[in-house]
Protein backbone atom coordinates (compact mmCIF):
# COMPACT_ATOMS: atom_id res chain seq x y z
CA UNK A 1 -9.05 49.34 5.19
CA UNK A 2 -6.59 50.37 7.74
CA UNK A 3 -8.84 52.69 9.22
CA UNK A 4 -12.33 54.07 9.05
CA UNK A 5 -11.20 57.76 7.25
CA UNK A 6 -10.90 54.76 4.09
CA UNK A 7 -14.12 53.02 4.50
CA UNK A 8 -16.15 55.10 1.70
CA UNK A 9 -12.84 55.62 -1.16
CA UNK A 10 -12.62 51.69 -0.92
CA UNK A 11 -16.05 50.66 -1.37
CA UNK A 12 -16.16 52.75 -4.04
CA UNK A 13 -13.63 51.53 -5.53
CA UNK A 14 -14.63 47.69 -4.86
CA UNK A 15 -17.95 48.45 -6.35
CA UNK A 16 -16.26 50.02 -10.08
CA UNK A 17 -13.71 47.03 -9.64
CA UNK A 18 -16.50 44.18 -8.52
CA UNK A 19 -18.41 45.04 -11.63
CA UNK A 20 -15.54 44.59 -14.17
CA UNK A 21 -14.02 41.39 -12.59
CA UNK A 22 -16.02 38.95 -10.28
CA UNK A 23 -13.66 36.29 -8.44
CA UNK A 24 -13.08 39.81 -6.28
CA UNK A 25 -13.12 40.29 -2.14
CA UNK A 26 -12.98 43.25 0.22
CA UNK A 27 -12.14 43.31 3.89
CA UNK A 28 -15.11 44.84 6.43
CA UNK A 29 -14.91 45.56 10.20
CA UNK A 30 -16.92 44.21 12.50
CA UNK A 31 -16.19 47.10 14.78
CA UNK A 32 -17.35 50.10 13.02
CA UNK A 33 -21.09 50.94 13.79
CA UNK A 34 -21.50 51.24 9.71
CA UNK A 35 -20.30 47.95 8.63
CA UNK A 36 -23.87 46.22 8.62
CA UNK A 37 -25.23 49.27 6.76
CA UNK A 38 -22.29 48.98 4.32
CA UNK A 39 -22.93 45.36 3.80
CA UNK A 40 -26.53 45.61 2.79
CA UNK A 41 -25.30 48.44 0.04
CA UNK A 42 -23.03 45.92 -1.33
CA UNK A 43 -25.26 43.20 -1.19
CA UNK A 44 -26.35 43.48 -5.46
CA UNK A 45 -23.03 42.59 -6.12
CA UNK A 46 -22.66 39.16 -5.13
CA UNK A 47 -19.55 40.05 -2.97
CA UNK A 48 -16.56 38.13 -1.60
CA UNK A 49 -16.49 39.90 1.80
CA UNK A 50 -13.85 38.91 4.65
CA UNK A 51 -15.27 39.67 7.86
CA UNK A 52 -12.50 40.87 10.62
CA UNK A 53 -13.38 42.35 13.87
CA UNK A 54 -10.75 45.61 13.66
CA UNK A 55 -8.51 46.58 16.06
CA UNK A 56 -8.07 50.51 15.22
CA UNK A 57 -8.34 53.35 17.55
CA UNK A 58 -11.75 54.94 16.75
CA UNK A 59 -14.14 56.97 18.65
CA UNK A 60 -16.74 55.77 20.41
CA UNK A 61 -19.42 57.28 17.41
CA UNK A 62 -17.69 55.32 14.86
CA UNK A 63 -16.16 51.88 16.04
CA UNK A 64 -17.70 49.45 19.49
CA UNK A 65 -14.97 50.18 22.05
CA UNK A 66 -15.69 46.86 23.85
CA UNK A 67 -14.78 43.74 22.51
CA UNK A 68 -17.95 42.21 23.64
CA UNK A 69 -20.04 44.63 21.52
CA UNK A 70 -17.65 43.85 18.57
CA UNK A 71 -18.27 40.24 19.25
CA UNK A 72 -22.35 40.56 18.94
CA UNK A 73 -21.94 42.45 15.78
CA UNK A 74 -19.28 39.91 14.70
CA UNK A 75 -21.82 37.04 15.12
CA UNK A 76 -24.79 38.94 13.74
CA UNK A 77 -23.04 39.83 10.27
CA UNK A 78 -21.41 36.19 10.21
CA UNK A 79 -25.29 35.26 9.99
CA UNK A 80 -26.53 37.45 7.85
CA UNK A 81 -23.76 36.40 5.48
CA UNK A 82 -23.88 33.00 5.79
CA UNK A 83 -27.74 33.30 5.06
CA UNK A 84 -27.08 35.21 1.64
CA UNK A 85 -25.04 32.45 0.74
CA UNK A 86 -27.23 29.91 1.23
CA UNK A 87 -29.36 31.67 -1.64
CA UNK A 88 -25.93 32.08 -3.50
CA UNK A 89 -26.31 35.71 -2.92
CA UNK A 90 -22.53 35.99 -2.15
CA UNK A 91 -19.21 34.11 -0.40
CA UNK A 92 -18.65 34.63 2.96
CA UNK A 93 -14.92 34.64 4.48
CA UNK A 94 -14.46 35.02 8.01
CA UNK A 95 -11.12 36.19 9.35
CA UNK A 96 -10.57 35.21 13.21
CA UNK A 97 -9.19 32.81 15.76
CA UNK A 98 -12.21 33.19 18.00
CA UNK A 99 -13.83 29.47 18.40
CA UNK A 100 -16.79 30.45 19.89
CA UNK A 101 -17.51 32.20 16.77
CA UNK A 102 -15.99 29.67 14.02
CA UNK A 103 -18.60 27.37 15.81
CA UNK A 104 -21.34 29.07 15.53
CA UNK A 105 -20.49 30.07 12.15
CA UNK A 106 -19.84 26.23 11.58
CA UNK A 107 -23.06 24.89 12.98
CA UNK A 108 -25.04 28.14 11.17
CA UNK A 109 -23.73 27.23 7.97
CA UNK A 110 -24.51 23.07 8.80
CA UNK A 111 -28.49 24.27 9.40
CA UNK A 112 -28.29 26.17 6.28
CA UNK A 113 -26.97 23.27 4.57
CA UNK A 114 -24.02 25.18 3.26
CA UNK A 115 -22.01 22.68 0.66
CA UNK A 116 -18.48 22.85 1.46
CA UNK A 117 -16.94 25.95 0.09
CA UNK A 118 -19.67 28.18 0.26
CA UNK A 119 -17.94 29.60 3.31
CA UNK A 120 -14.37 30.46 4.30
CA UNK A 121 -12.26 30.62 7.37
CA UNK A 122 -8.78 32.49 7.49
CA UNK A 123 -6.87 32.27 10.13
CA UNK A 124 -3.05 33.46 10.15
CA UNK A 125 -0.14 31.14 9.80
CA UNK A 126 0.80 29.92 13.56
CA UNK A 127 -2.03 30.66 15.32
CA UNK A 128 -4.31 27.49 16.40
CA UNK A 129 -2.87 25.31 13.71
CA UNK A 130 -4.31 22.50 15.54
CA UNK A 131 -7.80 23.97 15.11
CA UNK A 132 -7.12 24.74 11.31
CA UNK A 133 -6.56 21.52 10.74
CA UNK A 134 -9.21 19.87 12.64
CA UNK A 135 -11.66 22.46 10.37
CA UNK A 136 -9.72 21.29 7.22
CA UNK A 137 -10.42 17.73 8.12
CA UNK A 138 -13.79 18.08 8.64
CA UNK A 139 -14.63 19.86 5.33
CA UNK A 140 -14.43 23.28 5.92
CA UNK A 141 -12.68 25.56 3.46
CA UNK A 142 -9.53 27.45 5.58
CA UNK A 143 -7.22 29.44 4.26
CA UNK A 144 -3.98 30.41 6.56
CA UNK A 145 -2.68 33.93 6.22
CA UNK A 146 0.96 34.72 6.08
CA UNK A 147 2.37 38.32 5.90
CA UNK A 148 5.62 38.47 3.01
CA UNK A 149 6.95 41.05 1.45
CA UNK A 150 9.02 43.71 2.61
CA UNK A 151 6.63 45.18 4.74
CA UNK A 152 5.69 42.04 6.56
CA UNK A 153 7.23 43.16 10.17
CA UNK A 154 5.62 46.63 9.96
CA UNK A 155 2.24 45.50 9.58
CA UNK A 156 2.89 41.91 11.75
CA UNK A 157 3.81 44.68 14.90
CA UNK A 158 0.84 47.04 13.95
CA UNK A 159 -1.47 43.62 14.40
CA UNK A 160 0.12 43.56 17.70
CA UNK A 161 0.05 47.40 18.80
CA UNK A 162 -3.88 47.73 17.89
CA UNK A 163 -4.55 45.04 20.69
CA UNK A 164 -2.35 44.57 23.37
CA UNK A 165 -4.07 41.13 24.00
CA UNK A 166 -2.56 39.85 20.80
CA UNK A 167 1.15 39.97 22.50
CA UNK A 168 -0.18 37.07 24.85
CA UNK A 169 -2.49 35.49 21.22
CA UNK A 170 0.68 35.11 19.96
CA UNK A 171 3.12 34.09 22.84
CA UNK A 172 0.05 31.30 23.92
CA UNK A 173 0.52 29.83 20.08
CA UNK A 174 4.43 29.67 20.14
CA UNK A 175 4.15 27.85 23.09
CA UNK A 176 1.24 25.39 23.09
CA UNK A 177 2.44 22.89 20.05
């Protein structure tokens, strides 16, 4: 969902799809005021949801426009999540690079005495490879992005338009092997 004008046409369409064929995800945005509405809707079918913060221009009525607001709303779906799944309710992927949260969603999931693979974490391809690895080691199921195909630049610079932060993300992880 590149944008929120596609929120409702693709949960519609991962709810027809989600009933025909399980092993099926969706990607949700911690930044749009909706997404723990949405959630709850979707909640009956077991999902596969991977949680990203978004990074899209939006009004303020429709997205958080500070990154600490996206942040609390990041961490408050990651728990209601990792709660369902405890009670096998649904899988849980969470898409970002931000420790504080992988922590808490780590020690979360460790008091809800989460087996291993009841949760995911996705990070992309080099970007704190030294923390994927650690998380790997320890038990925890991580997945590492990488963008192919011939429209892998395109959507690698949009990644770095939406946020300007991501410029320095990125440079900081070329240069801190």
């Amino acid at each position: 969902m590149e944008d929120s004008s596609y929120v409702d046409r693709t949960l519609d369409l991962y709810r027809r799809v989600k009933t025909k064929y399980q092993p099926v995800g969706l990607a949700m945005q911690a930044y749009l005021r909706r997404t723990p509405q949405d959630l709850e809707k979707l909640m009956d079918l077991k999902p596969i949801i991977r949680l990203v913060k978004g990074a899209y221009a939006e009004p303020a009525h429709i997205a958080f426009p500070v990154k600490k607001d996206v942040d609390l709303q990041y961490v408050a779906l990651t728990e209601r999540m990792l709660d369902a799944a405890s009670r096998g309710e649904m899988l849980p992927i969470l898409g970002t690079h931000d420790l504080s949260i992988v922590q808490f969603a780590v020690k979360r999931a460790a008091q809800l005495k989460l087996k291993p693979g009841a949760f995911e974490i996705h990070m992309l391809y080099g970007i704190r490879m030294q923390e994927q690895k650690r998380l790997a080691a320890e038990g925890h199921s991580v997945r590492c992005l990488i963008s192919y195909g011939a429209q892998w630049f395109p959507w690698y610079m949009r990644r770095l338009a939406e946020r300007p932060a991501n410029v320095w993300f990125v440079m900081q992880s070329m240069f801190m092997r």
